[in-house]
PDB file of N, CA and C in Angstrom:
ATOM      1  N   UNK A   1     -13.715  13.177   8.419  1.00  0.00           N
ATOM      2  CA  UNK A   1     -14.946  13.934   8.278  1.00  0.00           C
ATOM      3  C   UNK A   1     -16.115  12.967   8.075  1.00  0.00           C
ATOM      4  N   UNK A   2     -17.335  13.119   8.539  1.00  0.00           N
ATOM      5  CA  UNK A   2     -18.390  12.318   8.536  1.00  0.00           C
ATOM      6  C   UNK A   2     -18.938  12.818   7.186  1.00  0.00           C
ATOM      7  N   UNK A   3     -20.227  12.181   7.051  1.00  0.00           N
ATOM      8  CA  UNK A   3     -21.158  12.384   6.244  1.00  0.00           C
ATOM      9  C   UNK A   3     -22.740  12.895   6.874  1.00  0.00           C
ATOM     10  N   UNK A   4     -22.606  13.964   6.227  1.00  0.00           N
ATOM     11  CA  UNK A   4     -24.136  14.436   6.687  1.00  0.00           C
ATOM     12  C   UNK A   4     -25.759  13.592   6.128  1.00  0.00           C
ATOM     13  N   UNK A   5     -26.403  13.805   7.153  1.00  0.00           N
ATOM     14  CA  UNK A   5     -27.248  13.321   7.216  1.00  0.00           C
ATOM     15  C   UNK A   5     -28.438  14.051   6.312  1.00  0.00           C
ATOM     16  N   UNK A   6     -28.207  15.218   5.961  1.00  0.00           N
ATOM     17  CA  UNK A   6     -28.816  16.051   4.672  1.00  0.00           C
ATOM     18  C   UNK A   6     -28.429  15.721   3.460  1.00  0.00           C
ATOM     19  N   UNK A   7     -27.011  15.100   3.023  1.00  0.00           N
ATOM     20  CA  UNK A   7     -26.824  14.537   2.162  1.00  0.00           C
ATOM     21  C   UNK A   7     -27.175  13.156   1.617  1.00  0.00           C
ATOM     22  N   UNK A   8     -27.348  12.514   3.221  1.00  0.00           N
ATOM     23  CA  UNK A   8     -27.992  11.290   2.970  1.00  0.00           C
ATOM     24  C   UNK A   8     -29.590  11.099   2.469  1.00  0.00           C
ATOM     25  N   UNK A   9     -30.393  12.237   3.107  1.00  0.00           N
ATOM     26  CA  UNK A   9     -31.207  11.848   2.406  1.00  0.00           C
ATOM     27  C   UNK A   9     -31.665  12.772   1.084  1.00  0.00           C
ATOM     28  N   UNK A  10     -30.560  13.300   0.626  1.00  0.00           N
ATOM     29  CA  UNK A  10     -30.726  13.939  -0.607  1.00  0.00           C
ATOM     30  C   UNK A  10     -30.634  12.505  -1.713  1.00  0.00           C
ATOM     31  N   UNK A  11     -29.708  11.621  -1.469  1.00  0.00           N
ATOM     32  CA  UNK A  11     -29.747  10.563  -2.207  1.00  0.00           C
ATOM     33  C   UNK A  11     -30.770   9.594  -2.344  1.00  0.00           C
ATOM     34  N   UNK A  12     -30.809   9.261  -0.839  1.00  0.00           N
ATOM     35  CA  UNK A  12     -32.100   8.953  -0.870  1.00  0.00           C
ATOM     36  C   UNK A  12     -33.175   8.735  -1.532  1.00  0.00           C
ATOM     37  N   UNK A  13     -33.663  10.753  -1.426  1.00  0.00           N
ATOM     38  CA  UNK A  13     -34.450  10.868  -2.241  1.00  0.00           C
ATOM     39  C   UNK A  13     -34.576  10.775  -3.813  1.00  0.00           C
ATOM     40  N   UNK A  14     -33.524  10.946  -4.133  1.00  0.00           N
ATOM     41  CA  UNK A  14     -32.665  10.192  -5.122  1.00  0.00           C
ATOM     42  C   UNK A  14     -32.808   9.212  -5.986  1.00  0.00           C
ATOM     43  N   UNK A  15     -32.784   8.152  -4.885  1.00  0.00           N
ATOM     44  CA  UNK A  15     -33.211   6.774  -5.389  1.00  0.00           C
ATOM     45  C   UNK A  15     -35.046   6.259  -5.363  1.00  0.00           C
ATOM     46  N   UNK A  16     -35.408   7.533  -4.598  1.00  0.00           N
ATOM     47  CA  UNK A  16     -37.085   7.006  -3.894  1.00  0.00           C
ATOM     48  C   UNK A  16     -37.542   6.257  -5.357  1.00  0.00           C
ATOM     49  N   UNK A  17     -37.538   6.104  -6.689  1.00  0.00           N
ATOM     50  CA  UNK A  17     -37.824   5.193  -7.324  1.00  0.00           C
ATOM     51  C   UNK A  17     -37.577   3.956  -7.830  1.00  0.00           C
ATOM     52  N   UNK A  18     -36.317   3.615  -7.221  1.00  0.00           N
ATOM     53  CA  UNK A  18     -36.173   1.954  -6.970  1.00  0.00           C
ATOM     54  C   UNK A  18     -36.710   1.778  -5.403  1.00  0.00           C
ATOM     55  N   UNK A  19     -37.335   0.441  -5.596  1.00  0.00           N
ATOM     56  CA  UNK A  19     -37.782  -0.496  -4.572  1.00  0.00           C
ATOM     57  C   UNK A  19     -36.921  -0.781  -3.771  1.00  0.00           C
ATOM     58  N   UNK A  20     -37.167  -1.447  -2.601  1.00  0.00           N
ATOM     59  CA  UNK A  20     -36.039  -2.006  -1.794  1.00  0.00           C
ATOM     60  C   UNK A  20     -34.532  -1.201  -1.640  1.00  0.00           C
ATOM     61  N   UNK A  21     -34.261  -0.004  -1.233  1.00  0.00           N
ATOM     62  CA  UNK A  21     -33.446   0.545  -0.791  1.00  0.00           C
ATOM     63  C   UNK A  21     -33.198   0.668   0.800  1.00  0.00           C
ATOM     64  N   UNK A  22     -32.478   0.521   0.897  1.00  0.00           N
ATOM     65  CA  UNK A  22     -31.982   0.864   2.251  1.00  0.00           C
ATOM     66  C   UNK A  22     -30.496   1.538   2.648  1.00  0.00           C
ATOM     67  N   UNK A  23     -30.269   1.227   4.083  1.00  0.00           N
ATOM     68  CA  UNK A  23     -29.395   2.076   4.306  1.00  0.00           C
ATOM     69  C   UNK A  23     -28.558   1.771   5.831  1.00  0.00           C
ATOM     70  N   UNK A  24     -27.157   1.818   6.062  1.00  0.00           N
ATOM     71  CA  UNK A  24     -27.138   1.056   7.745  1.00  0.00           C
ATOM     72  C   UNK A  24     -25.858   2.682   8.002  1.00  0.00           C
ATOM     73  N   UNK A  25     -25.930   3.301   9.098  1.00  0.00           N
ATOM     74  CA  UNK A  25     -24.770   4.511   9.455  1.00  0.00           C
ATOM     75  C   UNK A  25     -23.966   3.520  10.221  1.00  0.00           C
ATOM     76  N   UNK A  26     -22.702   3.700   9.448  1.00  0.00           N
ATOM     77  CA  UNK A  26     -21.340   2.834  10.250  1.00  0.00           C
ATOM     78  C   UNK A  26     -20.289   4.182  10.188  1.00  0.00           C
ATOM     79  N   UNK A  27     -20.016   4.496  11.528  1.00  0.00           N
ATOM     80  CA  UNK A  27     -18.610   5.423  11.863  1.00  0.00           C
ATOM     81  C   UNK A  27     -18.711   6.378  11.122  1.00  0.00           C
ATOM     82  N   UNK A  28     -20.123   7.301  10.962  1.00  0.00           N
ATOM     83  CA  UNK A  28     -20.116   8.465  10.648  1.00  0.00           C
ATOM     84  C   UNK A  28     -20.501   8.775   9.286  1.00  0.00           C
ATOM     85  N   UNK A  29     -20.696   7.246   8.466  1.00  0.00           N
ATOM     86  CA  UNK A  29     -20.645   7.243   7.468  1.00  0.00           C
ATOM     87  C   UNK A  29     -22.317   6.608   6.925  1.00  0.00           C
ATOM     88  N   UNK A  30     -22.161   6.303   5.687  1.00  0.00           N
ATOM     89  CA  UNK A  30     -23.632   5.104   5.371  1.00  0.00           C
ATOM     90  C   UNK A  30     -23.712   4.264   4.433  1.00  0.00           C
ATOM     91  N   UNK A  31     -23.946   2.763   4.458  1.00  0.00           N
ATOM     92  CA  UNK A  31     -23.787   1.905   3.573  1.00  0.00           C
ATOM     93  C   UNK A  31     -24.982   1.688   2.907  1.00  0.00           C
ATOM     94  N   UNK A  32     -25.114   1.678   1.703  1.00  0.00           N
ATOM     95  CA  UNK A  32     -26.615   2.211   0.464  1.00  0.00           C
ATOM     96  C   UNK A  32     -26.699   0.979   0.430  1.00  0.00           C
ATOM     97  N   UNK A  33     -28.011  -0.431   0.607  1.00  0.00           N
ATOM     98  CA  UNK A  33     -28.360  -1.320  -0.153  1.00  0.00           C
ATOM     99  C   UNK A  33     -29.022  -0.802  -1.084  1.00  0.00           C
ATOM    100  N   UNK A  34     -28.957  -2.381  -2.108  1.00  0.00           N
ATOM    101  CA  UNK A  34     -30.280  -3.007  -3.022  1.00  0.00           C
ATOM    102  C   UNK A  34     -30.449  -4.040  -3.162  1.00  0.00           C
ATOM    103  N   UNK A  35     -31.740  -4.017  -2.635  1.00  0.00           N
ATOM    104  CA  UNK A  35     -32.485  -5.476  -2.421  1.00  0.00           C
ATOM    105  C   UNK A  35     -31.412  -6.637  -1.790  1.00  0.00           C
ATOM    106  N   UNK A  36     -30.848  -5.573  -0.912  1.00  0.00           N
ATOM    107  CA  UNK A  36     -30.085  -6.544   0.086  1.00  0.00           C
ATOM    108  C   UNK A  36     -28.852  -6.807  -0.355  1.00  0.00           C
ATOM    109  N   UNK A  37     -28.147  -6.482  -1.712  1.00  0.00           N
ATOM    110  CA  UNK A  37     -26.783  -5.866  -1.537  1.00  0.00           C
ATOM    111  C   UNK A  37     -26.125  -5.010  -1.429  1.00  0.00           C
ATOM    112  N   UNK A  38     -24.818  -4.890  -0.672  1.00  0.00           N
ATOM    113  CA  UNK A  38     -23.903  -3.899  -0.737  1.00  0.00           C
ATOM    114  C   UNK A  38     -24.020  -3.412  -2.176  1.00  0.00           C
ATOM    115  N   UNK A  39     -24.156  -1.928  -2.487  1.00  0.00           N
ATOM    116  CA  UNK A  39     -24.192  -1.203  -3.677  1.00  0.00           C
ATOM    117  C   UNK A  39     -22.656   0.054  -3.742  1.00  0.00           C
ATOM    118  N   UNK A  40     -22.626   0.374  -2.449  1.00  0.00           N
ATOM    119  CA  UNK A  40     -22.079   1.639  -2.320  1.00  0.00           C
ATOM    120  C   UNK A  40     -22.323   2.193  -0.965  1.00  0.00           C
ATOM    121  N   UNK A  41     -21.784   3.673  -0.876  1.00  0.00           N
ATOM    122  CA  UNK A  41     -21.934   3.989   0.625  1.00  0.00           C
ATOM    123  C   UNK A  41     -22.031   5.615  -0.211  1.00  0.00           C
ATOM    124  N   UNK A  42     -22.439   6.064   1.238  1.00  0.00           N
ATOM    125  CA  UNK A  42     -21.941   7.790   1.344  1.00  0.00           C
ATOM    126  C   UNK A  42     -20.629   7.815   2.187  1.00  0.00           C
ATOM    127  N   UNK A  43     -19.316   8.838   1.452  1.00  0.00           N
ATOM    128  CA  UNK A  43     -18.327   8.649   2.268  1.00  0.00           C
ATOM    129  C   UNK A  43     -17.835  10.038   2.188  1.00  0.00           C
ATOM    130  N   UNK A  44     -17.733  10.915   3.248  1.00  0.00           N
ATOM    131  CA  UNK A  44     -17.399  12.251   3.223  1.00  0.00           C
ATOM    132  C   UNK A  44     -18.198  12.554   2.311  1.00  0.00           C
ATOM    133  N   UNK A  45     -19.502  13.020   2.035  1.00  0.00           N
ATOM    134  CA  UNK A  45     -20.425  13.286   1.360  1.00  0.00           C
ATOM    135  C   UNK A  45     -20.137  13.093   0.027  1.00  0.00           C
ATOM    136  N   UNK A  46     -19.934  11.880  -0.229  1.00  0.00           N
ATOM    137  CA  UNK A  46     -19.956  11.365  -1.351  1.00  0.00           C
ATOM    138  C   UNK A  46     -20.252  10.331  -2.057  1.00  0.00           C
ATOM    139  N   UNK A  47     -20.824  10.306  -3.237  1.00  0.00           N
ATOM    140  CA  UNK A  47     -21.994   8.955  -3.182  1.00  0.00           C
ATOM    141  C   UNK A  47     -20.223   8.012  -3.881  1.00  0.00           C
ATOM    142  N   UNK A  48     -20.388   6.742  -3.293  1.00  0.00           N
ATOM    143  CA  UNK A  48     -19.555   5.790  -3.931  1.00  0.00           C
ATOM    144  C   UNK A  48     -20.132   4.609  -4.004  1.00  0.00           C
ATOM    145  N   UNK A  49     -19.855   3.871  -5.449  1.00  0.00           N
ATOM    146  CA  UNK A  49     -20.514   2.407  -5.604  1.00  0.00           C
ATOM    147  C   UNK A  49     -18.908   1.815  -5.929  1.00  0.00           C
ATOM    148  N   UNK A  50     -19.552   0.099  -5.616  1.00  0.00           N
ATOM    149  CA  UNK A  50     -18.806  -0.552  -6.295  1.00  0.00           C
ATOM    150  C   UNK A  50     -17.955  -0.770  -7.668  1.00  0.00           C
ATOM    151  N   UNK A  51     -17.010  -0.767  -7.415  1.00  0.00           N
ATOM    152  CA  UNK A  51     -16.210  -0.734  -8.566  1.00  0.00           C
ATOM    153  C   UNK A  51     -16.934  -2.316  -9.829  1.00  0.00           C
ATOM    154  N   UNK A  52     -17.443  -2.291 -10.197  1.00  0.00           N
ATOM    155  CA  UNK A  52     -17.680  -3.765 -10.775  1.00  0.00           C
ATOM    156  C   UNK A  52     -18.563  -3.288 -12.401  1.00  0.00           C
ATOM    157  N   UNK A  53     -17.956  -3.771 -13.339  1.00  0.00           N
ATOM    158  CA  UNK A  53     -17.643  -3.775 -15.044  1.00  0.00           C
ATOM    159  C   UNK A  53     -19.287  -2.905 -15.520  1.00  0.00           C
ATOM    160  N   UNK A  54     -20.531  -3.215 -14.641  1.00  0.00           N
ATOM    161  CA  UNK A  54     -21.686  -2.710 -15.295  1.00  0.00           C
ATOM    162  C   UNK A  54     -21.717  -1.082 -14.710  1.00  0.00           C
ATOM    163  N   UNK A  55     -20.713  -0.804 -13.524  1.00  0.00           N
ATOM    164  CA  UNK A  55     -21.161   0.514 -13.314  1.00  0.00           C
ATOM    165  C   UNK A  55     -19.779   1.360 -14.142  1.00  0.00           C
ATOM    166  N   UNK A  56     -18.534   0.491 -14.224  1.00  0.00           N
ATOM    167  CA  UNK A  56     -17.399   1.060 -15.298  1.00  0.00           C
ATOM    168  C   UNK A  56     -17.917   1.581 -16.926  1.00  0.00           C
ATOM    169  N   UNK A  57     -18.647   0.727 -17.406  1.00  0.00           N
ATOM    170  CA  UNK A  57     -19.585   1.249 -18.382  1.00  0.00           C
ATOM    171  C   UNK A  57     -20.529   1.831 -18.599  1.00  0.00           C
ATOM    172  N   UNK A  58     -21.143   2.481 -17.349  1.00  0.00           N
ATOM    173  CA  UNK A  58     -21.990   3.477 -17.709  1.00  0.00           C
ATOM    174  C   UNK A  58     -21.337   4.991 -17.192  1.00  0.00           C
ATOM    175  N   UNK A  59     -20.171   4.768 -16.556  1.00  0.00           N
ATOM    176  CA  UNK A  59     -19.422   5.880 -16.325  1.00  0.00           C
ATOM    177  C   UNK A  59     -18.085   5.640 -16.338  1.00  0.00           C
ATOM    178  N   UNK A  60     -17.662   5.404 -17.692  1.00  0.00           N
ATOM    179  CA  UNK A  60     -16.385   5.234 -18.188  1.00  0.00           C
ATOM    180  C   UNK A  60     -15.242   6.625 -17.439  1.00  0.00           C
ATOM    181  N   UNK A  61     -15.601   7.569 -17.640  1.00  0.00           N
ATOM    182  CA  UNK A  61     -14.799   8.297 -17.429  1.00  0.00           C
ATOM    183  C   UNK A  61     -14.759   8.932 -15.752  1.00  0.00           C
ATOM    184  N   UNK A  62     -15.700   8.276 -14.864  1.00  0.00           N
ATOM    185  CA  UNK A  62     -15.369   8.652 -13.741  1.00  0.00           C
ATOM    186  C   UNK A  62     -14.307   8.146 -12.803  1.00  0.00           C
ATOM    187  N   UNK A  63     -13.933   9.024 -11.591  1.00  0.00           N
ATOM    188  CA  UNK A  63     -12.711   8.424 -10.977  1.00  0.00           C
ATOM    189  C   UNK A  63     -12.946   7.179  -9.941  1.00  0.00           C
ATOM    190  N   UNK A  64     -12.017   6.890  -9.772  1.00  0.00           N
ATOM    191  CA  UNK A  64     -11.844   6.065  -8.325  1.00  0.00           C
ATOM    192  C   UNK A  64     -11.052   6.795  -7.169  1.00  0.00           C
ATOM    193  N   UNK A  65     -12.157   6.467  -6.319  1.00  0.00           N
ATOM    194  CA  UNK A  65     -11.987   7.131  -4.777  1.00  0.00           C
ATOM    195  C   UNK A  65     -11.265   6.283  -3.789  1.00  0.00           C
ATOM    196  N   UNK A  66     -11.200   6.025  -3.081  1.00  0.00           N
ATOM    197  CA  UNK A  66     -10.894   5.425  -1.881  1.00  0.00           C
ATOM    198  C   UNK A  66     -11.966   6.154  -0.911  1.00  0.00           C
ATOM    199  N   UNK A  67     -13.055   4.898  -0.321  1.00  0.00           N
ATOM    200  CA  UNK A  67     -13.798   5.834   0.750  1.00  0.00           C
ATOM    201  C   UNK A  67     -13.289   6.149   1.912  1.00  0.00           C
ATOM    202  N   UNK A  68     -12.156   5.290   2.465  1.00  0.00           N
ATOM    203  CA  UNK A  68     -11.235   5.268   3.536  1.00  0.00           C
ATOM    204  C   UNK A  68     -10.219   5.010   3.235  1.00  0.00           C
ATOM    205  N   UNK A  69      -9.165   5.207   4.393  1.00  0.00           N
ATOM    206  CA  UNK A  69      -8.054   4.514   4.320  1.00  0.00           C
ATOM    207  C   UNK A  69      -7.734   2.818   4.402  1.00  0.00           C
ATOM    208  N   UNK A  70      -7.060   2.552   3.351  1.00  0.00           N
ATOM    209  CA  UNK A  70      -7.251   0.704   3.815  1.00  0.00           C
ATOM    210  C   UNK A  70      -8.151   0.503   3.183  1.00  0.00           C
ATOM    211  N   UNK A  71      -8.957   1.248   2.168  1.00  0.00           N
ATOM    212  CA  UNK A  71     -10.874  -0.039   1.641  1.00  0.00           C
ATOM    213  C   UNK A  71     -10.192   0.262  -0.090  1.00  0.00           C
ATOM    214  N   UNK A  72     -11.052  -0.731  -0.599  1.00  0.00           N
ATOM    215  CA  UNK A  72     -10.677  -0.900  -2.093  1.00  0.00           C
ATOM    216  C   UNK A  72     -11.076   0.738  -2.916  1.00  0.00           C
ATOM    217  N   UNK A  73     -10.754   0.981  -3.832  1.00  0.00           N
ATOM    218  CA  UNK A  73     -11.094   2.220  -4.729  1.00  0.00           C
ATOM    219  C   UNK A  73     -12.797   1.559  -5.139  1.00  0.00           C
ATOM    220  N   UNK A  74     -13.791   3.034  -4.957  1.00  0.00           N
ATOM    221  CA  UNK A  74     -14.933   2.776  -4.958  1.00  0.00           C
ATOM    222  C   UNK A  74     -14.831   3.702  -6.368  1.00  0.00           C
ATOM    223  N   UNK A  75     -16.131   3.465  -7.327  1.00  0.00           N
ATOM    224  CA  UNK A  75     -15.889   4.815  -8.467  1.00  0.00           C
ATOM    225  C   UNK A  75     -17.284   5.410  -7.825  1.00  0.00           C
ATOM    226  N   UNK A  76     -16.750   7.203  -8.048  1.00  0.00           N
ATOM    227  CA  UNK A  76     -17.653   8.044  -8.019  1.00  0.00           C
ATOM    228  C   UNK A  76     -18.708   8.371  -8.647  1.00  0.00           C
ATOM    229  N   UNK A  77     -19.634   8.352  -8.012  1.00  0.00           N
ATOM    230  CA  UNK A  77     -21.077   8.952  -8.876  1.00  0.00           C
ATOM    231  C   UNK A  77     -21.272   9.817  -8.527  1.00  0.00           C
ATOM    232  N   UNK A  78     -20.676  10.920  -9.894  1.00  0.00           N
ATOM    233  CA  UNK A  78     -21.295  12.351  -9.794  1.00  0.00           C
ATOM    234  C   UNK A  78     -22.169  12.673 -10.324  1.00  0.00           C
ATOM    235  N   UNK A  79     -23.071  12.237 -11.104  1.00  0.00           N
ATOM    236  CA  UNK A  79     -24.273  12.309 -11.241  1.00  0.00           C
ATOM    237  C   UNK A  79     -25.663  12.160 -10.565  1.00  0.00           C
ATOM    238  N   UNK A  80     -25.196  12.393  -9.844  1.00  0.00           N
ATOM    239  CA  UNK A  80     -26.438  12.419  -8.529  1.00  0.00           C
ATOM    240  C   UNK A  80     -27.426  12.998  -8.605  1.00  0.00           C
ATOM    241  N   UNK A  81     -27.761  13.914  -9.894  1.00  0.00           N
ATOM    242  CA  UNK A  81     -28.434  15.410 -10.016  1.00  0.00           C
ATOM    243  C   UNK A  81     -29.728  14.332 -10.607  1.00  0.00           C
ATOM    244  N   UNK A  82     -29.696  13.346 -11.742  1.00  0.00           N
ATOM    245  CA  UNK A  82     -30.196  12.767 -12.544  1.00  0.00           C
ATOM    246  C   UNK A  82     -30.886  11.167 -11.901  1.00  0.00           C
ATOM    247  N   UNK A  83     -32.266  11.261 -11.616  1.00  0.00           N
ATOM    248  CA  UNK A  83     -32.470   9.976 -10.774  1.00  0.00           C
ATOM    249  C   UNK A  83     -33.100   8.790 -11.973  1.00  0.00           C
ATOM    250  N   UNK A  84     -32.761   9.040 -13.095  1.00  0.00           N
ATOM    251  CA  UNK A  84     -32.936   8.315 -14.284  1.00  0.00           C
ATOM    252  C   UNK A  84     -31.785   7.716 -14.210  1.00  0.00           C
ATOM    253  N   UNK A  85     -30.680   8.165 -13.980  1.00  0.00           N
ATOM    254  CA  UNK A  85     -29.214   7.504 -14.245  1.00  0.00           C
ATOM    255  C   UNK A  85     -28.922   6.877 -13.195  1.00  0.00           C
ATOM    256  N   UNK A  86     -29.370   7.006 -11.772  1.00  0.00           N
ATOM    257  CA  UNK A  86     -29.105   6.655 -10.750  1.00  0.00           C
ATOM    258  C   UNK A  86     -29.839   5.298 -10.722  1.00  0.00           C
ATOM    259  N   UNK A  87     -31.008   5.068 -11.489  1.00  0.00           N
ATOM    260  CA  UNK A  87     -31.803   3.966 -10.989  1.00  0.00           C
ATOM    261  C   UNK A  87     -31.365   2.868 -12.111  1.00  0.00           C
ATOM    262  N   UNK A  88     -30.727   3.466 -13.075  1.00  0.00           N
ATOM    263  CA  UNK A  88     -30.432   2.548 -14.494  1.00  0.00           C
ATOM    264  C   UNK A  88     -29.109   1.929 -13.808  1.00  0.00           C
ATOM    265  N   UNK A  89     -28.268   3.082 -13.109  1.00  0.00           N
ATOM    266  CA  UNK A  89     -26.893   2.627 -12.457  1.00  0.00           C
ATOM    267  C   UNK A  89     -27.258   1.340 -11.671  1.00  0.00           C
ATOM    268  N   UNK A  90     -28.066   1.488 -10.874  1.00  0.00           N
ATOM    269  CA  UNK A  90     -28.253   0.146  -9.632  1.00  0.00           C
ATOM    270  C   UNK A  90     -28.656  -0.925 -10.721  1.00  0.00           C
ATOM    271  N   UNK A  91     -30.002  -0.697 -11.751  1.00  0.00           N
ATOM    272  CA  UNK A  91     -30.461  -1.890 -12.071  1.00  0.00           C
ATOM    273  C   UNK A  91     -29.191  -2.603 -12.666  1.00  0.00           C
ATOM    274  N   UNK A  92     -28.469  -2.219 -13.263  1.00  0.00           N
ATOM    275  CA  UNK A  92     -27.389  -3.144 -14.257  1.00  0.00           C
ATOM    276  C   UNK A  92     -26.658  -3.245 -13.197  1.00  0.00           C
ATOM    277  N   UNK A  93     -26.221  -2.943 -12.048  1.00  0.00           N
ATOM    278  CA  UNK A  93     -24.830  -3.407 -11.156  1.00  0.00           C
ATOM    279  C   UNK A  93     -25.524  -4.240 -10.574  1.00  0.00           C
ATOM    280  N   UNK A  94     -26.640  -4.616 -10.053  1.00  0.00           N
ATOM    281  CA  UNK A  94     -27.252  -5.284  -8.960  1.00  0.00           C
ATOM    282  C   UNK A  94     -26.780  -7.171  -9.489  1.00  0.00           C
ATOM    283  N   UNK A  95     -27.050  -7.552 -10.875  1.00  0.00           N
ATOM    284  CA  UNK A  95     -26.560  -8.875 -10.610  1.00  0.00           C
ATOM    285  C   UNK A  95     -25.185  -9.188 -10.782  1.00  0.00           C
ATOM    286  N   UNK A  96     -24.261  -8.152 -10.736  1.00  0.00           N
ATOM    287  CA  UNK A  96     -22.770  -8.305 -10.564  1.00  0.00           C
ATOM    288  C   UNK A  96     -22.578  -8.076  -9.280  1.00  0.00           C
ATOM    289  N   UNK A  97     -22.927  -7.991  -8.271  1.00  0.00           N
ATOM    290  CA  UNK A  97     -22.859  -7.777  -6.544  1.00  0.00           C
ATOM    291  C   UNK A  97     -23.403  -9.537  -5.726  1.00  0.00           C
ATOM    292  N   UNK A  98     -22.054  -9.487  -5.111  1.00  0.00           N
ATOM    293  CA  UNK A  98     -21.677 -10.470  -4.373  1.00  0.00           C
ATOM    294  C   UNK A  98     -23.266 -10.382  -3.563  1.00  0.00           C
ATOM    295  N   UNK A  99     -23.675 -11.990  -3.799  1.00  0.00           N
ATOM    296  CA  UNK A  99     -25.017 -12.116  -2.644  1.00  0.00           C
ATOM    297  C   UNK A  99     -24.514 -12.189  -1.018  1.00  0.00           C
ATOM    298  N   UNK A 100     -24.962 -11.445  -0.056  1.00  0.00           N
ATOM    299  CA  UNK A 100     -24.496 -11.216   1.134  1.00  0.00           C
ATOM    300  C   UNK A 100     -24.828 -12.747   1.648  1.00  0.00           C
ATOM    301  N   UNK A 101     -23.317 -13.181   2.680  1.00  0.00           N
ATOM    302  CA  UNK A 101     -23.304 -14.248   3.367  1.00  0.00           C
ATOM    303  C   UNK A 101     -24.423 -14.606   4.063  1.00  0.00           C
ATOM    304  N   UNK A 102     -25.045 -15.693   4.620  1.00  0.00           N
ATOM    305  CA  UNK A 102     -26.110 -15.874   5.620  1.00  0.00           C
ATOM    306  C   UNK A 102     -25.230 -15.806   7.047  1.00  0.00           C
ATOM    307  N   UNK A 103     -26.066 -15.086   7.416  1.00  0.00           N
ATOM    308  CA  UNK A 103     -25.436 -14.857   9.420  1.00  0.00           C
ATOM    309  C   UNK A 103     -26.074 -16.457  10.055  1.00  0.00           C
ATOM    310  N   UNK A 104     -24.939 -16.761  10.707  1.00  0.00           N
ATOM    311  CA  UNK A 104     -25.112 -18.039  11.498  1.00  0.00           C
ATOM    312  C   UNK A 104     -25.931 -17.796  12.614  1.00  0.00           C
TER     313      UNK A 104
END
């Protein structure tokens, strides 16, 4: 199942108060930057970030997904409703995210 494109920019809008967001559609799906890292994706309409210790502590009790078959367990953000939590979520994960390789 894909991900809709109404959901995408429900997040989106979502995030419209952090800077530097973006966004790339791969196979139906969508990969969420910040400020140029991998953060998370939408996967079957569902927001997923990186599994990594600053977003485990602000949502201790949420699950881990798998966005596909074969990809690492992403944890769920169901709080999507709240764009206070959403923008506190990115600021603390952002310097635990691998800086993207330089393309040759």
């Amino acid at each position: 199942m894909s991900s809709s494109k109404e959901y995408l920019n429900f997040i989106l809008e979502q995030l419209s108060e952090l800077d530097d967001i973006g966004y790339r559609a791969m196979m139906g799906e969508y990969i969420i930057y910040y400020k140029g890292k991998i953060i998370g994706g939408i996967y079957d309409d569902r927001f997923l970030v990186k599994n990594v210790k600053a977003a485990k502590a602000l949502m201790p009790d949420t699950a881990e997904e798998l966005p596909y078959e074969g990809a690492k367990k992403m944890l769920l953000a169901d709080n999507v409703d709240d764009k206070d939590f959403l923008k506190a979520l990115f600021e603390v994960m952002y310097e635990e995210l691998p800086t993207p390789k330089k393309k040759k």
